[in-house]
ModelCIF file with pLDDT and N, C-alpha, C, O atoms, coordinates in Angstrom:
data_MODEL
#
_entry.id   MODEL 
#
_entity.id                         1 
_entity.type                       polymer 
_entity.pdbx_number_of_molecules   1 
#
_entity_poly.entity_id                      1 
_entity_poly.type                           'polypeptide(L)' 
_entity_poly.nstd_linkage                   no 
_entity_poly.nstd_monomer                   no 
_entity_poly.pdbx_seq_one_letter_code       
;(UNK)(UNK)(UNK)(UNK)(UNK)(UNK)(UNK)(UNK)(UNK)(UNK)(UNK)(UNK)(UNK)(UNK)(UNK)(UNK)
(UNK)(UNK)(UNK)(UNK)(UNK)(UNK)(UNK)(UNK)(UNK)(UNK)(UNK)(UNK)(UNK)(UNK)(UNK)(UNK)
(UNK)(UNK)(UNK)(UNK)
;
_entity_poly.pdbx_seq_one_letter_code_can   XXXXXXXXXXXXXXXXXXXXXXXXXXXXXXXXXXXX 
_entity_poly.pdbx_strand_id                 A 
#
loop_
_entity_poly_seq.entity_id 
_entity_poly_seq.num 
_entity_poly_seq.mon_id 
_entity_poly_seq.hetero 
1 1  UNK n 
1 2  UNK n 
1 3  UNK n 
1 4  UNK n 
1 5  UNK n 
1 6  UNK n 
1 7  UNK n 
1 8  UNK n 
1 9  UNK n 
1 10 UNK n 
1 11 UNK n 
1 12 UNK n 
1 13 UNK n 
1 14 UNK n 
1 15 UNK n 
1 16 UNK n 
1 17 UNK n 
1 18 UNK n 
1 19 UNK n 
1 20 UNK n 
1 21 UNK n 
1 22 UNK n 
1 23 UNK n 
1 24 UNK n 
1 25 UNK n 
1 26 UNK n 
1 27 UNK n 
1 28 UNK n 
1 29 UNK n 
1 30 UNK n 
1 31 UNK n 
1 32 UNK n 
1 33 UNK n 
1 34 UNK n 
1 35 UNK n 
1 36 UNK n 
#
_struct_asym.id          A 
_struct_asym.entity_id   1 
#
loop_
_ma_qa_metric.id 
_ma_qa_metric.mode 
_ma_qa_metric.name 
_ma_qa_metric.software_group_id 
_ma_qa_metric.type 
1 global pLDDT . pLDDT 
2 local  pLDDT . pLDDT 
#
_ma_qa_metric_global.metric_id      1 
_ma_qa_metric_global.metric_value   95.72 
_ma_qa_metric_global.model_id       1 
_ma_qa_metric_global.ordinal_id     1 
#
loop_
_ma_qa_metric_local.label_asym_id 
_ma_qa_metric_local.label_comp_id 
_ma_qa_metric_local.label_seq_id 
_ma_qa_metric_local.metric_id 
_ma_qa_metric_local.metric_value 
_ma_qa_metric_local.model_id 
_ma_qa_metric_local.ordinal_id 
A UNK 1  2 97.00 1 1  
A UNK 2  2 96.00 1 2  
A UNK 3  2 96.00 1 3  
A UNK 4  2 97.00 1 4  
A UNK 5  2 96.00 1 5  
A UNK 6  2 95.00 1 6  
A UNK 7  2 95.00 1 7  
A UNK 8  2 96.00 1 8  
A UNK 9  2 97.00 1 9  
A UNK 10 2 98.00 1 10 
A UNK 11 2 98.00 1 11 
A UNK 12 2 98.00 1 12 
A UNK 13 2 98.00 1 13 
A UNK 14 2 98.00 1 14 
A UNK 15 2 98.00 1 15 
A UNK 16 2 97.00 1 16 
A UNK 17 2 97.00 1 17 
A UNK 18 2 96.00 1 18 
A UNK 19 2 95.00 1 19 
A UNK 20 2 96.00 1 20 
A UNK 21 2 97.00 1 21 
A UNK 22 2 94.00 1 22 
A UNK 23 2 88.00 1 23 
A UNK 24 2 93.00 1 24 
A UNK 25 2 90.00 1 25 
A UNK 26 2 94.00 1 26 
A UNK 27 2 94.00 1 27 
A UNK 28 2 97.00 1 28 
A UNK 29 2 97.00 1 29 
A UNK 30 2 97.00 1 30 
A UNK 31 2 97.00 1 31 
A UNK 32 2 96.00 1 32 
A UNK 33 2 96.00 1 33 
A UNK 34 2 94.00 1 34 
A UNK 35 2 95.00 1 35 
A UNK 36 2 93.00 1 36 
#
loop_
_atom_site.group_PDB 
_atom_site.id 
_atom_site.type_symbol 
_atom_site.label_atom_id 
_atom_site.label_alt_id 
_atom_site.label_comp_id 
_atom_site.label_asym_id 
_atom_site.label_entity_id 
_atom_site.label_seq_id 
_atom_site.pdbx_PDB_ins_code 
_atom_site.Cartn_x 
_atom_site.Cartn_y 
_atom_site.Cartn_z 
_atom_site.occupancy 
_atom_site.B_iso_or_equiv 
_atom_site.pdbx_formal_charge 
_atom_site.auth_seq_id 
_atom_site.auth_comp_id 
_atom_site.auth_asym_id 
_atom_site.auth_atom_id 
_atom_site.pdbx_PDB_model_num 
ATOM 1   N N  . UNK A 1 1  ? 12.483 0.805  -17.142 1.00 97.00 ? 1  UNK A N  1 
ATOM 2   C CA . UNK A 1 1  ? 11.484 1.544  -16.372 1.00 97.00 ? 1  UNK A CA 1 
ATOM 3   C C  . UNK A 1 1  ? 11.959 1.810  -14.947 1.00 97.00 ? 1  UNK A C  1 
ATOM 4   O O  . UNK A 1 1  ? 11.635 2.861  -14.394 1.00 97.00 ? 1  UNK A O  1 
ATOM 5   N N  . UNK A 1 2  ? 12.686 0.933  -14.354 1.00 96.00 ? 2  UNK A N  1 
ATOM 6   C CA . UNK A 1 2  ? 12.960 0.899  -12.857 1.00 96.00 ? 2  UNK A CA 1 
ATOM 7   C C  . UNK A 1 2  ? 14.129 1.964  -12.943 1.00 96.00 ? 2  UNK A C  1 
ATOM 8   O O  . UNK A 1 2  ? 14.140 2.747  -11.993 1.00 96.00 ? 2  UNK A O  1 
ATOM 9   N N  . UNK A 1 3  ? 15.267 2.173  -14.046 1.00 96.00 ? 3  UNK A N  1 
ATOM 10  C CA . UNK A 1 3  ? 16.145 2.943  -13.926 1.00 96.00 ? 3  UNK A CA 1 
ATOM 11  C C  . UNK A 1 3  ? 15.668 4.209  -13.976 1.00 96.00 ? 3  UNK A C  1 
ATOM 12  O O  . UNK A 1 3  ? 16.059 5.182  -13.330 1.00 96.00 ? 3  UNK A O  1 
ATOM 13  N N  . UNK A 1 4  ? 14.811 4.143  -14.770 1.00 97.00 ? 4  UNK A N  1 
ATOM 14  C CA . UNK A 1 4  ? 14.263 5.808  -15.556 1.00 97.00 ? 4  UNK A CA 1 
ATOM 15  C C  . UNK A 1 4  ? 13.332 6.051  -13.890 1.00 97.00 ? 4  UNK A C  1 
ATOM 16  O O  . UNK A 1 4  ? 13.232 7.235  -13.568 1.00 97.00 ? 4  UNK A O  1 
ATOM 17  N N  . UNK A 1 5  ? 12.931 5.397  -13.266 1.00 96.00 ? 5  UNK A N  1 
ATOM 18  C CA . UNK A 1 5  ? 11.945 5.495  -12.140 1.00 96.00 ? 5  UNK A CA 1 
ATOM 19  C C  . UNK A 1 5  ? 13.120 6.390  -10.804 1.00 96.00 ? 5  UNK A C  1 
ATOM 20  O O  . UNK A 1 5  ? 12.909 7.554  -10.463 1.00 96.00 ? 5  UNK A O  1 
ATOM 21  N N  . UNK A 1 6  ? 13.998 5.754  -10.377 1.00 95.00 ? 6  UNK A N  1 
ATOM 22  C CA . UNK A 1 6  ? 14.603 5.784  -9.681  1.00 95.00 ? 6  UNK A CA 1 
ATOM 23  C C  . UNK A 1 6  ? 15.305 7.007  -9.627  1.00 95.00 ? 6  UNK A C  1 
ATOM 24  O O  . UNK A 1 6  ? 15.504 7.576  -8.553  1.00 95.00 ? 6  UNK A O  1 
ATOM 25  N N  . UNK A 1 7  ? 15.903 7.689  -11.293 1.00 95.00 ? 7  UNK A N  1 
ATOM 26  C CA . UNK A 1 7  ? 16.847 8.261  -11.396 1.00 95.00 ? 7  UNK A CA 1 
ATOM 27  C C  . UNK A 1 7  ? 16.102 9.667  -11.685 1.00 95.00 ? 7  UNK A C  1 
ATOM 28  O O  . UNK A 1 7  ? 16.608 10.774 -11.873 1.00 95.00 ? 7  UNK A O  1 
ATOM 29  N N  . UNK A 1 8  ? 14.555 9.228  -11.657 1.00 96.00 ? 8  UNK A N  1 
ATOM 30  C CA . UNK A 1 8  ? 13.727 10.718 -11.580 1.00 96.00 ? 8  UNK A CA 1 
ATOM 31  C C  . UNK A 1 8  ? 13.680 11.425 -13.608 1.00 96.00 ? 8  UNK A C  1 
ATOM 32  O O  . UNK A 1 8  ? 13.310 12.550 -13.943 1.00 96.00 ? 8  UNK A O  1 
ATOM 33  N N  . UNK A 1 9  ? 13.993 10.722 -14.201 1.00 97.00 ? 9  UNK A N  1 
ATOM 34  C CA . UNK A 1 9  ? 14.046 10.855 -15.623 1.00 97.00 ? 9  UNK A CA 1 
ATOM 35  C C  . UNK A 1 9  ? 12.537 11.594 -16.265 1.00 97.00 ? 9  UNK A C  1 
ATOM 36  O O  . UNK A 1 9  ? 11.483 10.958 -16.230 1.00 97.00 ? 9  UNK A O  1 
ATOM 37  N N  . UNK A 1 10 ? 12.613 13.004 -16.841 1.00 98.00 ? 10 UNK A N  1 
ATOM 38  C CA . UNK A 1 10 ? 11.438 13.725 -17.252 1.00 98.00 ? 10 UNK A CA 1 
ATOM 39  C C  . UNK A 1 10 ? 11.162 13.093 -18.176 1.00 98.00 ? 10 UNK A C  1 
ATOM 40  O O  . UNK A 1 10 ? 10.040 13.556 -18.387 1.00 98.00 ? 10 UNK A O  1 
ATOM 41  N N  . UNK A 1 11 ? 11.360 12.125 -19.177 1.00 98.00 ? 11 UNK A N  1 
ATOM 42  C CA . UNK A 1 11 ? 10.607 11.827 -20.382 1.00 98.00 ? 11 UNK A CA 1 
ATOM 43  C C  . UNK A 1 11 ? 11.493 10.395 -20.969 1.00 98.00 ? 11 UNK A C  1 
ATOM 44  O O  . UNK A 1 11 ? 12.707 10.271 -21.131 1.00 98.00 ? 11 UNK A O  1 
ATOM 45  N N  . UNK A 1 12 ? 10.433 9.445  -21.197 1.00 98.00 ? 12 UNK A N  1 
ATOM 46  C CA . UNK A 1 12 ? 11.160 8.002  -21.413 1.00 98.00 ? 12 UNK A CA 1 
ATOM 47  C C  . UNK A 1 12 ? 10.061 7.747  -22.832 1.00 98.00 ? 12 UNK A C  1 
ATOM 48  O O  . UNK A 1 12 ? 8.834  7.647  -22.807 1.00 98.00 ? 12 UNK A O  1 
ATOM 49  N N  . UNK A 1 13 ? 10.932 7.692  -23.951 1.00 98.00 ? 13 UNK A N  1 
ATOM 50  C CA . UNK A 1 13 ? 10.268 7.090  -25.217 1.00 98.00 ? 13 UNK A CA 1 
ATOM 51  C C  . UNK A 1 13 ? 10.810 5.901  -25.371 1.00 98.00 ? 13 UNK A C  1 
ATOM 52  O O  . UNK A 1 13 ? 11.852 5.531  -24.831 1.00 98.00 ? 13 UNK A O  1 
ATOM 53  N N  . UNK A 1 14 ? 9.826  4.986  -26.433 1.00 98.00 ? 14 UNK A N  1 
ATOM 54  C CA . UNK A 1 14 ? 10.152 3.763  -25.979 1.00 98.00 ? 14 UNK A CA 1 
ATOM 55  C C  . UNK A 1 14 ? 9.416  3.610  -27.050 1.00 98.00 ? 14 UNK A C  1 
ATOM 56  O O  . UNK A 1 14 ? 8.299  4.100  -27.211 1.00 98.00 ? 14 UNK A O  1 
ATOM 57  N N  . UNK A 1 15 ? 10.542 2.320  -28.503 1.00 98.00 ? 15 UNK A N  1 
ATOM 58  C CA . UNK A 1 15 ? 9.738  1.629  -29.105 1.00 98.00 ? 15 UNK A CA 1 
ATOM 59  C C  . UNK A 1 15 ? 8.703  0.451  -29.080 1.00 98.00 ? 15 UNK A C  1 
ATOM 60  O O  . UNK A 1 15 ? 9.041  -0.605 -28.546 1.00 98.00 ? 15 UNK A O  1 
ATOM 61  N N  . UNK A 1 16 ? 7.058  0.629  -29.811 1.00 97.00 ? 16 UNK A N  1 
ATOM 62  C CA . UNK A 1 16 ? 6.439  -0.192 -29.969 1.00 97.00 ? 16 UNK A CA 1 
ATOM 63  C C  . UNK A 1 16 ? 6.398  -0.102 -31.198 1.00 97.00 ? 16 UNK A C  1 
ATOM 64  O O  . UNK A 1 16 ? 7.094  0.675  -31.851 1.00 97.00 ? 16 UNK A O  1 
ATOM 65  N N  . UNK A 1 17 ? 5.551  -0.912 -31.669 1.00 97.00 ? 17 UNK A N  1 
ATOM 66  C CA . UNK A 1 17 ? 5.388  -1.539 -33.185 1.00 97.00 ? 17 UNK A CA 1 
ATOM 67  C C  . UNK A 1 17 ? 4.197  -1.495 -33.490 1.00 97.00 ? 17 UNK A C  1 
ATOM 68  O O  . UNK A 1 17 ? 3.324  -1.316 -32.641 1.00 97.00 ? 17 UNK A O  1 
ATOM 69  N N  . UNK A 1 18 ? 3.840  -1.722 -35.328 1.00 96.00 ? 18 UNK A N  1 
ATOM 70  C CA . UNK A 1 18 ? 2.737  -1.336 -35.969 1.00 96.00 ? 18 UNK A CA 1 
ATOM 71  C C  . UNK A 1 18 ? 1.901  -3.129 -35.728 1.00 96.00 ? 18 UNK A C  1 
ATOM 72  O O  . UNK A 1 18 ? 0.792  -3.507 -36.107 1.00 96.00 ? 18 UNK A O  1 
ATOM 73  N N  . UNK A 1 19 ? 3.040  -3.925 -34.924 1.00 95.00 ? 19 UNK A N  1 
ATOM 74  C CA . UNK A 1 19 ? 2.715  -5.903 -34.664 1.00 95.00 ? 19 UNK A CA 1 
ATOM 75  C C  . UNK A 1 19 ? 1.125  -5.242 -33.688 1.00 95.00 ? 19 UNK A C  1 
ATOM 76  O O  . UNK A 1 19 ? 0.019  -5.690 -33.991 1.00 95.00 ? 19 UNK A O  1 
ATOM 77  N N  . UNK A 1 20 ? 1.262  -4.308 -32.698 1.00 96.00 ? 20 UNK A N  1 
ATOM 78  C CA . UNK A 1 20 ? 0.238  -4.479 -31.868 1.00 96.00 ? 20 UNK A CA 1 
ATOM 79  C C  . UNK A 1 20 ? -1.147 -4.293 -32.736 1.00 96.00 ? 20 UNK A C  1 
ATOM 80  O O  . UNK A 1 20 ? -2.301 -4.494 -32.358 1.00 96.00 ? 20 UNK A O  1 
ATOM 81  N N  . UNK A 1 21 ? -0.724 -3.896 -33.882 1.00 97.00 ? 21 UNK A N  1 
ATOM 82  C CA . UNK A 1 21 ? -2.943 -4.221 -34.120 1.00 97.00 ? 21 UNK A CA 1 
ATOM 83  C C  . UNK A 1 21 ? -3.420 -5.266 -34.474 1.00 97.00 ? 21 UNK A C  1 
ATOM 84  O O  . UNK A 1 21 ? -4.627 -5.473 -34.604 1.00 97.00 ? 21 UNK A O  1 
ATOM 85  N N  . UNK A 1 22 ? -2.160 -6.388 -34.756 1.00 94.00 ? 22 UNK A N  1 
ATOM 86  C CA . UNK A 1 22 ? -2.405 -7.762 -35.094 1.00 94.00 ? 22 UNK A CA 1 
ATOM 87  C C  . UNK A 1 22 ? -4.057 -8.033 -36.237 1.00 94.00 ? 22 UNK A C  1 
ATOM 88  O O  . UNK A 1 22 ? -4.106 -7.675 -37.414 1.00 94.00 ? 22 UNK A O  1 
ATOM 89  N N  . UNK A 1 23 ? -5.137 -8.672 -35.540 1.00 88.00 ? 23 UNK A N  1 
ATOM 90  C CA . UNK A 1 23 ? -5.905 -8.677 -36.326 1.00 88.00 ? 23 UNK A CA 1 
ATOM 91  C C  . UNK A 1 23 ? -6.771 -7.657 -36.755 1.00 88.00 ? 23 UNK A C  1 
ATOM 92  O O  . UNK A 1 23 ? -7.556 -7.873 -37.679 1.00 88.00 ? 23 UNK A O  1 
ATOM 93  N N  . UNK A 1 24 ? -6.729 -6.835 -36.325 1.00 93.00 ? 24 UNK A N  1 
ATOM 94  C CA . UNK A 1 24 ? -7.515 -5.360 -36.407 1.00 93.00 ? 24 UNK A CA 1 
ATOM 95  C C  . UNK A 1 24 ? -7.248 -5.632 -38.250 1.00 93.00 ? 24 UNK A C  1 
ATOM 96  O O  . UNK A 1 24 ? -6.344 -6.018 -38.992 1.00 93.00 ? 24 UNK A O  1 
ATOM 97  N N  . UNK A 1 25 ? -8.670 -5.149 -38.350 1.00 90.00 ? 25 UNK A N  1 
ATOM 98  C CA . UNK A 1 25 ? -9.032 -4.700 -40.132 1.00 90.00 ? 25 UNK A CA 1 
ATOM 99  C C  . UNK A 1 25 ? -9.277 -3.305 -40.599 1.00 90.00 ? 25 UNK A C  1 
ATOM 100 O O  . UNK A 1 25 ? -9.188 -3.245 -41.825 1.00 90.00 ? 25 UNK A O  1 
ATOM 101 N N  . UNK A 1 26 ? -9.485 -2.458 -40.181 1.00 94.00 ? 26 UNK A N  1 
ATOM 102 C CA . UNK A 1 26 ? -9.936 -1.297 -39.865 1.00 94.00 ? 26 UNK A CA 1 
ATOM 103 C C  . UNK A 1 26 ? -8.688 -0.646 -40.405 1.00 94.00 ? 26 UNK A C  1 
ATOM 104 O O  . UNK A 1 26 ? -7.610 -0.663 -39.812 1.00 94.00 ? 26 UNK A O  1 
ATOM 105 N N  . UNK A 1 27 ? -8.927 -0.014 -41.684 1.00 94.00 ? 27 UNK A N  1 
ATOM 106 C CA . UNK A 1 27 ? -7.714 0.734  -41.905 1.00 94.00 ? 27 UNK A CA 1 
ATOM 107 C C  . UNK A 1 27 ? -8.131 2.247  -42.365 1.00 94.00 ? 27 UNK A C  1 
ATOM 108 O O  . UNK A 1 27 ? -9.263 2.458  -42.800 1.00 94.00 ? 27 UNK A O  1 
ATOM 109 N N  . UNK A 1 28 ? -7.158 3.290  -42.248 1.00 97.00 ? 28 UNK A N  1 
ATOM 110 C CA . UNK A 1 28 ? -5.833 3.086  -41.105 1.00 97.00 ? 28 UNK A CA 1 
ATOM 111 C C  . UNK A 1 28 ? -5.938 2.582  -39.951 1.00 97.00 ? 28 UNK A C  1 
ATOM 112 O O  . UNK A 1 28 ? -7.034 2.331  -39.450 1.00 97.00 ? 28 UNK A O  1 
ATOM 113 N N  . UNK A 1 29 ? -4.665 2.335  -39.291 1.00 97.00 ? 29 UNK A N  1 
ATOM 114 C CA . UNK A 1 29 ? -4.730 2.024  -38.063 1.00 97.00 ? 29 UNK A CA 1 
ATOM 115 C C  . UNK A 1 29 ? -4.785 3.252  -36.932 1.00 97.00 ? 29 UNK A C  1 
ATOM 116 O O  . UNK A 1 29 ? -3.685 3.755  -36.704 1.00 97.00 ? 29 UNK A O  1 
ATOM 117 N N  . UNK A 1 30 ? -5.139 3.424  -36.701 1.00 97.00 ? 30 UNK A N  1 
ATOM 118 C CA . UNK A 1 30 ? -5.460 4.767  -35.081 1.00 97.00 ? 30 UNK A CA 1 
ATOM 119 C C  . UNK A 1 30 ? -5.237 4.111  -33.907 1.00 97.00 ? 30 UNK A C  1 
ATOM 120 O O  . UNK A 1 30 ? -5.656 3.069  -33.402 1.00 97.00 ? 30 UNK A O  1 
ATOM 121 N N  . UNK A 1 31 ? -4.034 5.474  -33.417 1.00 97.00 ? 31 UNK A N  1 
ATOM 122 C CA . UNK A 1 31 ? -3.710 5.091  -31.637 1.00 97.00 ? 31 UNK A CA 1 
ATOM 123 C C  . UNK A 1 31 ? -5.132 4.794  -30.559 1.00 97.00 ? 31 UNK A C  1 
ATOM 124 O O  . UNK A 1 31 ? -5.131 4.089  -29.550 1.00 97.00 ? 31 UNK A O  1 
ATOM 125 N N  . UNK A 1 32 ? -6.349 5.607  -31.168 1.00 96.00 ? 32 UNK A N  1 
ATOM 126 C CA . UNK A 1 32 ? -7.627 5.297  -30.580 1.00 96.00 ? 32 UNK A CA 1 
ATOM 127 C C  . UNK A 1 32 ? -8.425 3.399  -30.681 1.00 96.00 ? 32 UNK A C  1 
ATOM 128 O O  . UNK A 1 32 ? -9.255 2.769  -30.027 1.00 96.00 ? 32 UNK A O  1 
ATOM 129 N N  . UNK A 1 33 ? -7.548 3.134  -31.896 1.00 96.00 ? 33 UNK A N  1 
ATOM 130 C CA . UNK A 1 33 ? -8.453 1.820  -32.215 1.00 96.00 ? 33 UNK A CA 1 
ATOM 131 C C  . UNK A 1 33 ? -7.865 0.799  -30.624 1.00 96.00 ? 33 UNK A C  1 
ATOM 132 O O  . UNK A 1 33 ? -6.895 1.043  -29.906 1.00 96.00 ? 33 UNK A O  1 
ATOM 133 N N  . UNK A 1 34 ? -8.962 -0.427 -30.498 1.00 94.00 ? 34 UNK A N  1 
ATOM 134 C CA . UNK A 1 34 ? -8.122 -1.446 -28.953 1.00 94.00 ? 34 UNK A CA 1 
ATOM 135 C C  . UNK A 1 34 ? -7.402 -2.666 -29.857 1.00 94.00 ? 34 UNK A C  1 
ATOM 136 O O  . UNK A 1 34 ? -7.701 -3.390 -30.807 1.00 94.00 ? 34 UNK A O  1 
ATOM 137 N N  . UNK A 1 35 ? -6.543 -2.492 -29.179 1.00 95.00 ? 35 UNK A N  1 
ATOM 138 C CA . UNK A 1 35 ? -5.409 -3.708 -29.647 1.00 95.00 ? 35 UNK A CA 1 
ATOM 139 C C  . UNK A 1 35 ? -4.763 -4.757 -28.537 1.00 95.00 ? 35 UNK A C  1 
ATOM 140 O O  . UNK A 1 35 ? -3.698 -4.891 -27.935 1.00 95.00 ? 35 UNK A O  1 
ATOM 141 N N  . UNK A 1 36 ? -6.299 -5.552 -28.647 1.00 93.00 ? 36 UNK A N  1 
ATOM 142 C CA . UNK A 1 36 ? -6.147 -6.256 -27.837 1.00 93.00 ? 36 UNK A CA 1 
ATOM 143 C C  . UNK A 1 36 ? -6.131 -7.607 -28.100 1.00 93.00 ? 36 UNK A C  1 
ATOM 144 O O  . UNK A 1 36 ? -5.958 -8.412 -27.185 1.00 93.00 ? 36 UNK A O  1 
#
């Protein structure tokens, strides 16, 4: 983040994982659901 910050970078993708809905039951899973 600090490199991509610094060096003025238009677009930084970045893997996350399907781990963040953990206990969520609710299927499918949706970028809208909280995964917290």
């Amino acid at each position: 983040l600090e490199g991509c910050r610094h060096a003025k970078v238009k677009h930084l993708v970045f893997a996350s994982s399907s781990s963040v809905y953990g206990s969520n039951a609710k299927l499918p899973f949706s970028e809208d659901d909280n995964v917290d």
